[in-house]
C-alpha atoms as a PDB file:
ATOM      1  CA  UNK A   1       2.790 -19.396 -19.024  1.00  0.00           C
ATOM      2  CA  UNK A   2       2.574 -17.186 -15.922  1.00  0.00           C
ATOM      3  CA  UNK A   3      -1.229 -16.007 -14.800  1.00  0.00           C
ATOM      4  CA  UNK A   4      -2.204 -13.250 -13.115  1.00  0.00           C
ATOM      5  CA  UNK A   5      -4.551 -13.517 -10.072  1.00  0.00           C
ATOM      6  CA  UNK A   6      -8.026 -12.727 -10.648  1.00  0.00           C
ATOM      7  CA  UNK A   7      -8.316 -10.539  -7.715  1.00  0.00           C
ATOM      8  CA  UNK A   8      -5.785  -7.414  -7.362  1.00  0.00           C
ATOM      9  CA  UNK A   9      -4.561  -6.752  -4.063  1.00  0.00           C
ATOM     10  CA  UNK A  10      -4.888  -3.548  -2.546  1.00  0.00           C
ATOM     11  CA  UNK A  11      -2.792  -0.343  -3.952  1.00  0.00           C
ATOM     12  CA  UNK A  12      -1.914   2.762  -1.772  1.00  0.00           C
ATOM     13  CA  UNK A  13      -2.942   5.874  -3.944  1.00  0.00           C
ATOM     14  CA  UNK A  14      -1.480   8.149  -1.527  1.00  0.00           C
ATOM     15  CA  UNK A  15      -2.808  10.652   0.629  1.00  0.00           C
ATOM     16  CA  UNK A  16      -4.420  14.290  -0.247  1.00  0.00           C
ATOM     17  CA  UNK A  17      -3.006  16.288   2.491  1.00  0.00           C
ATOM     18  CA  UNK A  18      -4.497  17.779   5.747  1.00  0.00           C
ATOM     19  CA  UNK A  19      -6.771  20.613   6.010  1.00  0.00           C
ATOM     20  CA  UNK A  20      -9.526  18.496   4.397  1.00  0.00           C
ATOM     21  CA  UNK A  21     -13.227  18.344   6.607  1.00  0.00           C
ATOM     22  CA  UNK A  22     -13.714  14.326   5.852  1.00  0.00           C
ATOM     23  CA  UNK A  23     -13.218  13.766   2.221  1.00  0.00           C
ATOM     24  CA  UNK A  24     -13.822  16.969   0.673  1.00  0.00           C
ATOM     25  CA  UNK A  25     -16.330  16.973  -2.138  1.00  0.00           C
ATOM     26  CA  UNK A  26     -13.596  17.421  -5.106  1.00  0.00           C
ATOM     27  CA  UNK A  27     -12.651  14.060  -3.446  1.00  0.00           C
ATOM     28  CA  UNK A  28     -15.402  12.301  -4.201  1.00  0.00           C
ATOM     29  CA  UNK A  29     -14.690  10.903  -7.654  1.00  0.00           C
ATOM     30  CA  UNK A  30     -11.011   9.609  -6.178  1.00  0.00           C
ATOM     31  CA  UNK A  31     -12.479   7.932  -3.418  1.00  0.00           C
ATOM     32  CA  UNK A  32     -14.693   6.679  -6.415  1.00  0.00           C
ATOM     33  CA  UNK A  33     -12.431   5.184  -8.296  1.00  0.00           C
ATOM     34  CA  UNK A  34     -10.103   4.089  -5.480  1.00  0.00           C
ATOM     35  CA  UNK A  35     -13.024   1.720  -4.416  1.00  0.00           C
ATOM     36  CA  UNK A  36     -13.797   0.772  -8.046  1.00  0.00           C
ATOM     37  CA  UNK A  37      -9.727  -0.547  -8.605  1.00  0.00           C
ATOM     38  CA  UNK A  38      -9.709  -1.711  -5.162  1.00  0.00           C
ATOM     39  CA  UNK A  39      -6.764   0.932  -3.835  1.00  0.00           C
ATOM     40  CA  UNK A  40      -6.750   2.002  -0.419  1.00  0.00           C
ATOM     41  CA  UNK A  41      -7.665   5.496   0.152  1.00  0.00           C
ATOM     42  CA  UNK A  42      -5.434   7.734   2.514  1.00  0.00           C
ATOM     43  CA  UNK A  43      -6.964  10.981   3.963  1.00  0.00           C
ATOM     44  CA  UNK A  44      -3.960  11.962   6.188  1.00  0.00           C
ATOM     45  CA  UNK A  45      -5.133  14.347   9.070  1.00  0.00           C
ATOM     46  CA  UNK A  46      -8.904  13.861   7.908  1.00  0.00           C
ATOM     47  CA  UNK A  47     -10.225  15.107  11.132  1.00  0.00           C
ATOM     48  CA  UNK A  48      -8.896  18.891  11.241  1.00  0.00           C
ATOM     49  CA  UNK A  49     -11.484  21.602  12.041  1.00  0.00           C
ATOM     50  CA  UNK A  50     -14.195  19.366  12.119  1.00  0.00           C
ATOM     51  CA  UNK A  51     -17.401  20.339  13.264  1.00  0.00           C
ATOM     52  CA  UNK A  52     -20.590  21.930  12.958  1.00  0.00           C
ATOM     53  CA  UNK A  53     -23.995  22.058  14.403  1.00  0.00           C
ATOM     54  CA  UNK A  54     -24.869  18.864  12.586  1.00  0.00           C
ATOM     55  CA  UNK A  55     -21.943  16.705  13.794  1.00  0.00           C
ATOM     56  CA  UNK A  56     -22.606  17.714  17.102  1.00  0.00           C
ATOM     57  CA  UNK A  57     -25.881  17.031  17.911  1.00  0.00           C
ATOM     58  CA  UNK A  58     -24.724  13.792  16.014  1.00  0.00           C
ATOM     59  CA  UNK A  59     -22.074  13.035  18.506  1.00  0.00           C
ATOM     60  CA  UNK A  60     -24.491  14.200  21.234  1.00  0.00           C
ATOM     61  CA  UNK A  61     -26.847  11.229  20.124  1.00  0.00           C
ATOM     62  CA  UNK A  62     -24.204   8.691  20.459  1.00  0.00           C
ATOM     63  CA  UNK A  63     -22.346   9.545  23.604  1.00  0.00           C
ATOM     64  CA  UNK A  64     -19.231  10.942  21.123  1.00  0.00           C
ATOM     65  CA  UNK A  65     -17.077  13.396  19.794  1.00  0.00           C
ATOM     66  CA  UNK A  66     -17.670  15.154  17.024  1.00  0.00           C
ATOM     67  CA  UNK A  67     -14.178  13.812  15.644  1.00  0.00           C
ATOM     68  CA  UNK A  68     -15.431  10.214  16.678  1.00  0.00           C
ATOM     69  CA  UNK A  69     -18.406  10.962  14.393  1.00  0.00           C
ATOM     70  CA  UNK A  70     -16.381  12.481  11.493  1.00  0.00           C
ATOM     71  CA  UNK A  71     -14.301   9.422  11.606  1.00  0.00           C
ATOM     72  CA  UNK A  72     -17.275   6.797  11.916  1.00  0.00           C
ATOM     73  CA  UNK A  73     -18.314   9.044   8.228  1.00  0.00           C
ATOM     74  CA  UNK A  74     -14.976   8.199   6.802  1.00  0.00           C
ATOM     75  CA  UNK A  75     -15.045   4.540   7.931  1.00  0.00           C
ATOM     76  CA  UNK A  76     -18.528   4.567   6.367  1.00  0.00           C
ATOM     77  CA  UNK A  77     -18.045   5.997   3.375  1.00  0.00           C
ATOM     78  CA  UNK A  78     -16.011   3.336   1.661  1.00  0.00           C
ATOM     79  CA  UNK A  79     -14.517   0.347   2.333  1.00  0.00           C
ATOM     80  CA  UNK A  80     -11.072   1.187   0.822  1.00  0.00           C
ATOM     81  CA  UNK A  81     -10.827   4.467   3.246  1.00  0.00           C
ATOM     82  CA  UNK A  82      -8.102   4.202   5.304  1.00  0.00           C
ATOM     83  CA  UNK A  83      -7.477   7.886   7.662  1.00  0.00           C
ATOM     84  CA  UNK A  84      -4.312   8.908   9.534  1.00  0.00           C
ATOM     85  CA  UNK A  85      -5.717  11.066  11.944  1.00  0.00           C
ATOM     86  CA  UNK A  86      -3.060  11.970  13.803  1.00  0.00           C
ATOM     87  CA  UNK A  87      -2.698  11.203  17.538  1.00  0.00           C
ATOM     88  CA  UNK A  88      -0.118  12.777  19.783  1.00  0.00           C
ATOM     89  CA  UNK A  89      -1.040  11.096  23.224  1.00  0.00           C
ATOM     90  CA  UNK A  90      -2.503   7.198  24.413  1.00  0.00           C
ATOM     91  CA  UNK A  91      -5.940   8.965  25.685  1.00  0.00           C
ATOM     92  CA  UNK A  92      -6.353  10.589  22.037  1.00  0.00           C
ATOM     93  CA  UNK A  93      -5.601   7.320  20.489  1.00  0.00           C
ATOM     94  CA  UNK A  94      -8.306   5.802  22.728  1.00  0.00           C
ATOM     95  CA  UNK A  95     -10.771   8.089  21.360  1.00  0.00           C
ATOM     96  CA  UNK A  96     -10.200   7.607  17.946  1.00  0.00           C
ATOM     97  CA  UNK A  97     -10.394   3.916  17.968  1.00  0.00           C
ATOM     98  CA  UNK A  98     -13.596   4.015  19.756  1.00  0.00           C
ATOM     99  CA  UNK A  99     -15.064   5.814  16.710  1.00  0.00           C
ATOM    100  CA  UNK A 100     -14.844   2.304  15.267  1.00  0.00           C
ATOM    101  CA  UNK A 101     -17.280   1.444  17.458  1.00  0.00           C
ATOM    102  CA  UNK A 102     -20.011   3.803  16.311  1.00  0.00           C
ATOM    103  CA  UNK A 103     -22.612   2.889  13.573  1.00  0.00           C
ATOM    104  CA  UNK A 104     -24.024   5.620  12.257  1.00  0.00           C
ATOM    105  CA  UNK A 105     -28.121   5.513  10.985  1.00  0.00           C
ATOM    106  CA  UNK A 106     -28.696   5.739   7.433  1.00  0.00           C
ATOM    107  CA  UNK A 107     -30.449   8.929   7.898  1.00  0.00           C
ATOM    108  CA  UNK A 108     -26.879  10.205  10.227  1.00  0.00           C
ATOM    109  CA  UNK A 109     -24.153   9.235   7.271  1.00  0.00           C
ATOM    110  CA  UNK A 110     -26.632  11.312   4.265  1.00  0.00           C
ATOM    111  CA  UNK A 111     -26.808  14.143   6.625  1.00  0.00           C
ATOM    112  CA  UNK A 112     -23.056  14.469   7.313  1.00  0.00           C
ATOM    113  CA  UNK A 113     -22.700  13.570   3.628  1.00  0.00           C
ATOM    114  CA  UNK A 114     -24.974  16.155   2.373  1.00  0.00           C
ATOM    115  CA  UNK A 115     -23.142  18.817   4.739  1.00  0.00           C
ATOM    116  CA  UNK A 116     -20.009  18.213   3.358  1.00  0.00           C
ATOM    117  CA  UNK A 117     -18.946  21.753   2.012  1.00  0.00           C
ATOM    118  CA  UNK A 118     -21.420  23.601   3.594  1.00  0.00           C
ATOM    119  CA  UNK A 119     -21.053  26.238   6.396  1.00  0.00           C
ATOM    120  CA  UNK A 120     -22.946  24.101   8.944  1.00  0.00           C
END
């Protein structure tokens, strides 16, 4: 009698296309249930036209980019995330992996989370 394993291994659900800000908030609920079935979410060009007064005087705080910051929020906001966002030279690569280096405050992730969507 063949088993199955108790624990799944990850699943690609595919990505949602590119002129999202971060996860968009019509998102939410598939990042959701990605992390409930344990399937990697991919936001493919997550970073495009981000900004904002709030993710700036984030990024200001920390030394960073604004797209470092938006891409510390992505990291942050779920464990199955997993962004493509896009890098067309070494020195931009740089940059984006040192926004795995930034931990944002509690207080930083809910206000970039409760921005999401808004005009800011």
């Amino acid at each position: 009698m063949h088993q199955r394993p108790v624990e799944r291994p990850l699943k690609h659900a595919g990505h949602l296309g590119g002129r999202q800000k971060r996860v968009k908030k019509k998102h939410e609920a598939v990042v959701d249930y990605c992390e409930r079935e344990n399937i990697v979410f991919v936001p493919y060009f997550p970073l495009r036209g981000v900004g904002g007064r709030t993710l700036e005087e984030i990024a200001a705080r920390h030394g960073a980019t604004p797209t470092q910051i938006a891409l510390a929020w992505l990291l942050r906001r779920s464990p199955v995330m997993l962004p493509i966002p896009g890098t067309l030279s070494l020195e931009h690569l740089k940059e984006n992996l040192a926004g795995l280096e930034i931990e944002l405050t509690d207080e930083e992730f809910e206000a970039l989370s409760a921005r999401r969507g808004s005009g800011d």
